[in-house]
Protein backbone atom coordinates (compact mmCIF):
# COMPACT_ATOMS: atom_id res chain seq x y z
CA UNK A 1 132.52 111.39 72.34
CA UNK A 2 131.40 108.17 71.55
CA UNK A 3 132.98 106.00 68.58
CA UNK A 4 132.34 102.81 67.20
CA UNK A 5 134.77 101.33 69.37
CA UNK A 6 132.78 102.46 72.49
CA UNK A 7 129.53 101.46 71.98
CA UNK A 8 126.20 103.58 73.88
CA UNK A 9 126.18 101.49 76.80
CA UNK A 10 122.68 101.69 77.10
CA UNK A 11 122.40 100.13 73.84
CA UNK A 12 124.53 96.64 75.32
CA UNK A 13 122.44 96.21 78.67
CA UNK A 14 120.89 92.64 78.72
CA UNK A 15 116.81 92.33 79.33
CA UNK A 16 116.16 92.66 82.77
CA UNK A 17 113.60 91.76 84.92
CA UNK A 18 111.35 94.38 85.46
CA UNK A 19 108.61 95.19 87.87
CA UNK A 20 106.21 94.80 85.06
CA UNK A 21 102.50 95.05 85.04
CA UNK A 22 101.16 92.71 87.41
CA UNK A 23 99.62 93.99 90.51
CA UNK A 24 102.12 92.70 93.73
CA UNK A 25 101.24 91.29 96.73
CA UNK A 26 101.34 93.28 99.95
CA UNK A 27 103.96 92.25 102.61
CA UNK A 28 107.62 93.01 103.19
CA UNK A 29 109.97 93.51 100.56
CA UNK A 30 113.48 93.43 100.85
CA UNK A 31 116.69 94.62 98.50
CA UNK A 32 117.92 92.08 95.90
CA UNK A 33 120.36 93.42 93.58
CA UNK A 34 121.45 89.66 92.16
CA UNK A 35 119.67 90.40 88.95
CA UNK A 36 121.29 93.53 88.26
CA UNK A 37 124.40 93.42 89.53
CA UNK A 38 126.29 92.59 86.25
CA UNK A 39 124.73 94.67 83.94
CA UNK A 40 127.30 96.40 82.31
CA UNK A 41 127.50 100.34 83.40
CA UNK A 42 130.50 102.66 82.62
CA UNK A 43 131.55 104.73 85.54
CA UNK A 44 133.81 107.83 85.03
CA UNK A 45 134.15 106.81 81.40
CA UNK A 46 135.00 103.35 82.52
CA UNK A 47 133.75 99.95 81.81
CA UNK A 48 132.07 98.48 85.17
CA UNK A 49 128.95 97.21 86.61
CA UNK A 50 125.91 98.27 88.05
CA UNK A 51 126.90 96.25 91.60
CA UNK A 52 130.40 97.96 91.12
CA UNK A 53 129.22 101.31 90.56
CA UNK A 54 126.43 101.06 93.35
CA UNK A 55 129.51 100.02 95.86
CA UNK A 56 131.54 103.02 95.03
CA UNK A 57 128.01 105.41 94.83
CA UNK A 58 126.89 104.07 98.60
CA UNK A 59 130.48 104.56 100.36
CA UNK A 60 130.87 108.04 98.57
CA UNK A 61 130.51 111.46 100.91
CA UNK A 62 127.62 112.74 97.80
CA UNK A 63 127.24 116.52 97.85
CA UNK A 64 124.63 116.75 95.03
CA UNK A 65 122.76 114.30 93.09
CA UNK A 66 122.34 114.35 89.27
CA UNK A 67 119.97 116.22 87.47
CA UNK A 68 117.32 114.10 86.05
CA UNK A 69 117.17 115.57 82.49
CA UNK A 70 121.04 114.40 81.73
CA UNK A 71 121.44 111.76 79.27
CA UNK A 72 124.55 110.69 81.91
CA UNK A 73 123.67 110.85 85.79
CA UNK A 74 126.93 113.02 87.47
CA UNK A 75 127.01 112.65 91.54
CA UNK A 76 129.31 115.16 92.72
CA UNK A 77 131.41 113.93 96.02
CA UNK A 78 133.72 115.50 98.19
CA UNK A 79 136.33 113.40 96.42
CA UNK A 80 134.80 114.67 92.87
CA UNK A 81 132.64 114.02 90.29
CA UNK A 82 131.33 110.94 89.32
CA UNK A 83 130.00 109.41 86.37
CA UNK A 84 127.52 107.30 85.59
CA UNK A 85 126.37 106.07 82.02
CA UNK A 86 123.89 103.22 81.90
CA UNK A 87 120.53 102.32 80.61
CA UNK A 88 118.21 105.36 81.89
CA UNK A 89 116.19 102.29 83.91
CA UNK A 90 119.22 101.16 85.45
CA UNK A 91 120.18 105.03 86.32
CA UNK A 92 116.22 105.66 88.04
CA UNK A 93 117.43 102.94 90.65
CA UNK A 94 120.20 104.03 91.14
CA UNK A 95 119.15 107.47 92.03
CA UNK A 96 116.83 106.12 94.05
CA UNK A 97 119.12 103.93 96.16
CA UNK A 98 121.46 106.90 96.88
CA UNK A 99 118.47 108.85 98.03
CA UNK A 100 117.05 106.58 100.52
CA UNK A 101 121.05 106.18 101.57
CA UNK A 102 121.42 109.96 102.13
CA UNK A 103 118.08 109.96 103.99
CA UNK A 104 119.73 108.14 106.52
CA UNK A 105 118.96 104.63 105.92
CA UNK A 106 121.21 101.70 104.56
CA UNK A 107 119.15 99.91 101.60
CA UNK A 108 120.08 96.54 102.71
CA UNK A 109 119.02 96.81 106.18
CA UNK A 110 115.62 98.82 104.83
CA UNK A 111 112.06 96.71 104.65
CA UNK A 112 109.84 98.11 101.79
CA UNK A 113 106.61 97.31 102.68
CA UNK A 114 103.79 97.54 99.37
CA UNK A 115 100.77 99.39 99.50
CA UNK A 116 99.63 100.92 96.07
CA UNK A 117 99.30 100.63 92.48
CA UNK A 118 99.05 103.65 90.08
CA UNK A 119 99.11 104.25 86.26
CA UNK A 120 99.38 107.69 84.17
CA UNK A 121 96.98 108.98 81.50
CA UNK A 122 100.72 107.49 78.80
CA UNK A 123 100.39 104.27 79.97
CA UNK A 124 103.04 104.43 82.82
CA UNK A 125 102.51 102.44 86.00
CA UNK A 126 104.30 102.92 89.25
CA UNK A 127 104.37 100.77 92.72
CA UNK A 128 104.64 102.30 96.38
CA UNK A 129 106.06 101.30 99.00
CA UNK A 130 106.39 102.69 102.28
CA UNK A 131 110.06 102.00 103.92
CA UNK A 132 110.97 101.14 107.73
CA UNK A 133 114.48 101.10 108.41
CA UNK A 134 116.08 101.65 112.29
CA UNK A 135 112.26 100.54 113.69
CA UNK A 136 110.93 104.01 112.30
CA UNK A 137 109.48 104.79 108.88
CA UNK A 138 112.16 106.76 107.05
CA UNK A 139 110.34 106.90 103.75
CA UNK A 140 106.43 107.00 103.04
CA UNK A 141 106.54 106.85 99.64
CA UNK A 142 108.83 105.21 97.46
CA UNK A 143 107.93 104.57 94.27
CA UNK A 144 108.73 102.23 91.20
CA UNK A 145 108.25 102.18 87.78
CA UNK A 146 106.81 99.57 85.91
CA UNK A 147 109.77 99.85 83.29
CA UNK A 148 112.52 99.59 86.49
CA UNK A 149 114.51 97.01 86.91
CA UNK A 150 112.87 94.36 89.65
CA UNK A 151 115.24 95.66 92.56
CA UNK A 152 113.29 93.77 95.34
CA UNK A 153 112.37 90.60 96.56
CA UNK A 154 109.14 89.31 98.63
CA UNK A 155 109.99 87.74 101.59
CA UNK A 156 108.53 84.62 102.32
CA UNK A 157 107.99 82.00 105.11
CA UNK A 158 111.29 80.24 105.85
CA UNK A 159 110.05 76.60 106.14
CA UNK A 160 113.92 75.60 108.25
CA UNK A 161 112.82 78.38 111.27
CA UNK A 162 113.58 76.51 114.35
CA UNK A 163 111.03 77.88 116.55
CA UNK A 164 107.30 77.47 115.44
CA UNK A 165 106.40 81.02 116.82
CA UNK A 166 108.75 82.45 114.18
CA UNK A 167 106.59 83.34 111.37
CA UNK A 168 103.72 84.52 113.78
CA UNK A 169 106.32 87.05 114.74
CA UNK A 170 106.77 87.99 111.47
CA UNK A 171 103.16 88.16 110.69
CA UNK A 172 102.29 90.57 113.40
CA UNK A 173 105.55 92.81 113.05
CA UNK A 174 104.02 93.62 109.28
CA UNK A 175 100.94 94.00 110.57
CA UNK A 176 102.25 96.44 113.08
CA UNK A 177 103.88 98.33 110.32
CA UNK A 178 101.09 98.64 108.17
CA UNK A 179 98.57 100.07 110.80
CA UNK A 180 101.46 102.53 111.55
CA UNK A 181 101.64 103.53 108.19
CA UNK A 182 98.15 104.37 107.85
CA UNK A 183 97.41 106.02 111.38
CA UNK A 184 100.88 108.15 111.78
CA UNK A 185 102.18 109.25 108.01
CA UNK A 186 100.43 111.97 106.17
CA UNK A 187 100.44 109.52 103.06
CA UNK A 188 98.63 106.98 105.06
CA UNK A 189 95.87 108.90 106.46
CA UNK A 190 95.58 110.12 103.09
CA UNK A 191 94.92 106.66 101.47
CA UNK A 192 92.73 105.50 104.43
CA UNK A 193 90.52 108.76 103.30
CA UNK A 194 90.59 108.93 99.67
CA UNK A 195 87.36 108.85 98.18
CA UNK A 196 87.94 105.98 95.88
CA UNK A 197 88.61 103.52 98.17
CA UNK A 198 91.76 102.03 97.49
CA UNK A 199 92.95 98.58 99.07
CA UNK A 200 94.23 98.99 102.60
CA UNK A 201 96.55 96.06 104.07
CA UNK A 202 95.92 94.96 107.06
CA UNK A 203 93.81 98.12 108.20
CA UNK A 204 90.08 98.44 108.63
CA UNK A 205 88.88 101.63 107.45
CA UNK A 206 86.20 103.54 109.52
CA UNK A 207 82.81 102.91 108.05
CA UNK A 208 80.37 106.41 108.00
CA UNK A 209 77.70 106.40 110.39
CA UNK A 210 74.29 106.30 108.48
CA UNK A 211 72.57 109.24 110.46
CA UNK A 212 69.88 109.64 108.40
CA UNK A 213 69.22 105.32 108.86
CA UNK A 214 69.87 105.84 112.58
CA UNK A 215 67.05 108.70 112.77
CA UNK A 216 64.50 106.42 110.87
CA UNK A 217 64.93 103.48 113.20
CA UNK A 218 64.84 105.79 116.39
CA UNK A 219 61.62 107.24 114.49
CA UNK A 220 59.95 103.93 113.87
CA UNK A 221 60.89 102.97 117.75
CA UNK A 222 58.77 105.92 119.16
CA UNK A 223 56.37 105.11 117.27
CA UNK A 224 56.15 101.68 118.40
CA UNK A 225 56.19 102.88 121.81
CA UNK A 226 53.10 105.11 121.68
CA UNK A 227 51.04 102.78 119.59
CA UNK A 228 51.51 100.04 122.80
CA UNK A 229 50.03 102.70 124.91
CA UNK A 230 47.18 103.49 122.59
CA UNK A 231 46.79 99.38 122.02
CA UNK A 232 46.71 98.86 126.17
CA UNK A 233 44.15 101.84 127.10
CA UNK A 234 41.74 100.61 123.60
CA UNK A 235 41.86 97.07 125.30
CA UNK A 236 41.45 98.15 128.71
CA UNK A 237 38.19 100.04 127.53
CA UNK A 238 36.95 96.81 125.40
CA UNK A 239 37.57 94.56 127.96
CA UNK A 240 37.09 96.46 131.53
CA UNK A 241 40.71 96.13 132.80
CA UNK A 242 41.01 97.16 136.16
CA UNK A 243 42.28 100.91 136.26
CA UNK A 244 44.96 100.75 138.70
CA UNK A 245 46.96 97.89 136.72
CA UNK A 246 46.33 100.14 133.40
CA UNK A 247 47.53 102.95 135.02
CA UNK A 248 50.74 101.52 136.12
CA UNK A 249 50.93 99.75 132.66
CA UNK A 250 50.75 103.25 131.21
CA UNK A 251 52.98 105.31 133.59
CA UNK A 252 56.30 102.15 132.51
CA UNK A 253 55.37 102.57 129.08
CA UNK A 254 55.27 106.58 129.04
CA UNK A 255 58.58 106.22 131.00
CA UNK A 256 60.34 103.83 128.99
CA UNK A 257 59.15 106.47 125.98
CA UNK A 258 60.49 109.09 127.68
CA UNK A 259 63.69 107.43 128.24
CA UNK A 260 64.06 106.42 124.69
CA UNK A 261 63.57 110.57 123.80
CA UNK A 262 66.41 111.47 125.73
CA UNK A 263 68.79 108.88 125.08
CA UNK A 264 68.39 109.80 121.15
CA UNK A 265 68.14 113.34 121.75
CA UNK A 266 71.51 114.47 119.56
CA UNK A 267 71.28 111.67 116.63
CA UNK A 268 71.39 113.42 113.58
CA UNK A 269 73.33 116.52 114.96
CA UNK A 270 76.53 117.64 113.87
């Protein structure tokens, strides 16, 4: 129980930076914890900090991860139980650290990469990221809330890189990771298809073919077609035109008519 000697932790954490409300820009993110790394934390009833406590958390053999509805997150190990009482912001990351961890994938060596922006009908707002770790996707959706603590940092071009193709490199590995993202992951495909459109990075998405536009042109073509033959046989009659050149006038223009038929025989069939 808590006295006035121990203070509610979550009552002592300093403002933190948080992901906020303004919309980020797409690219590669990567795992900064130097804004968070002090705020105070008690682990196992113990005064620490959130770098501390994410040290012991990531090196710790975790057999079940805390309930979310606790007021206090409890991580049971095979070395026991431990606590963790913090600022219920502070405790989301975390959580969501250890996850990605137990998924097989070491934070700091993981890329987030940014690719949507969503708010609830209470005025929440959450960012997702896909994550590549071990050149695979190990994560395709990996979400933030706007109230977390800001838990990753953009990269950016390195003006000191040695060799000019550097950044170019960089450029097309998170293009390559994007396209991935939307042609192999369920989540993905599933933005590239969503009705309302959403921003996709460095993707084009598949524009609809127009049949009914396609049939009206193809239409308007034939139509062309037969009104030359009608316009050469009316002239040929006005003006005496030999027969023999009308006739072979007529038989290229009946073929090429012909020809257009076929060729547009299926538009406008499923």
């Amino acid at each position: 129980m808590e006295t006035s000697e121990t203070p509610n932790i979550a009552e002592i954490t300093p403002q933190l930076q948080t992901f906020g409300r303004d919309r980020l820009l797409p690219g590669a993110y990567h795992l900064d914890l130097s804004k968070v790394k002090d705020a105070p934390v008690r682990l196992s009833g113990q005064p620490s900090t959130f770098g501390d406590a994410y040290s012991e958390l990531i090196h710790s053999k975790i057999k079940e991860m805390p309930s979310f509805h606790l007021s206090r997150d409890r991580y049971l190990t095979e070395e026991g139980e431990i606590e963790l009482d913090c600022d219920w912001t502070l405790r989301a990351a975390m959580r969501e650290l250890i996850q990605l961890a137990r998924q097989g994938a070491e934070p700091y060596g993981a890329t987030w990469f940014y690719y949507d922006h969503d708010w609830s009908r209470d005025a929440d707002e959450r960012y997702s990221f896909f994550v590549v770790c071990g050149a695979k996707i190990v994560s395709e959706s990996y979400s933030f809330s706007s109230h977390e603590p800001r838990l990753l940092k953009r990269d950016v071009d390195d003006p000191e890189w040695i060799w000019h193709s550097h950044p170019n490199f960089d450029s097309a590995l998170e293009i390559y990771w994007y396209r991935k993202f939307y042609t192999e992951t369920l989540t993905g495909q599933l933005m590239v298809l969503r009705p309302d459109e959403p921003i996709l990075y460095h993707y084009e998405r598949p524009q609809t073919r127009d049949t009914m536009r396609e049939m009206q042109l193809i239409a308007i073509a034939k139509i062309y077609r037969l009104l030359l033959v009608v316009v050469l046989f009316l002239t040929a009659i006005a003006f005496g035109f030999p027969r023999a050149y009308l006739a072979i006038a007529a038989g290229v223009l009946g073929v090429d008519f012909l020809w257009l038929c076929w060729t547009t025989r299926k538009v406008g069939r499923s």
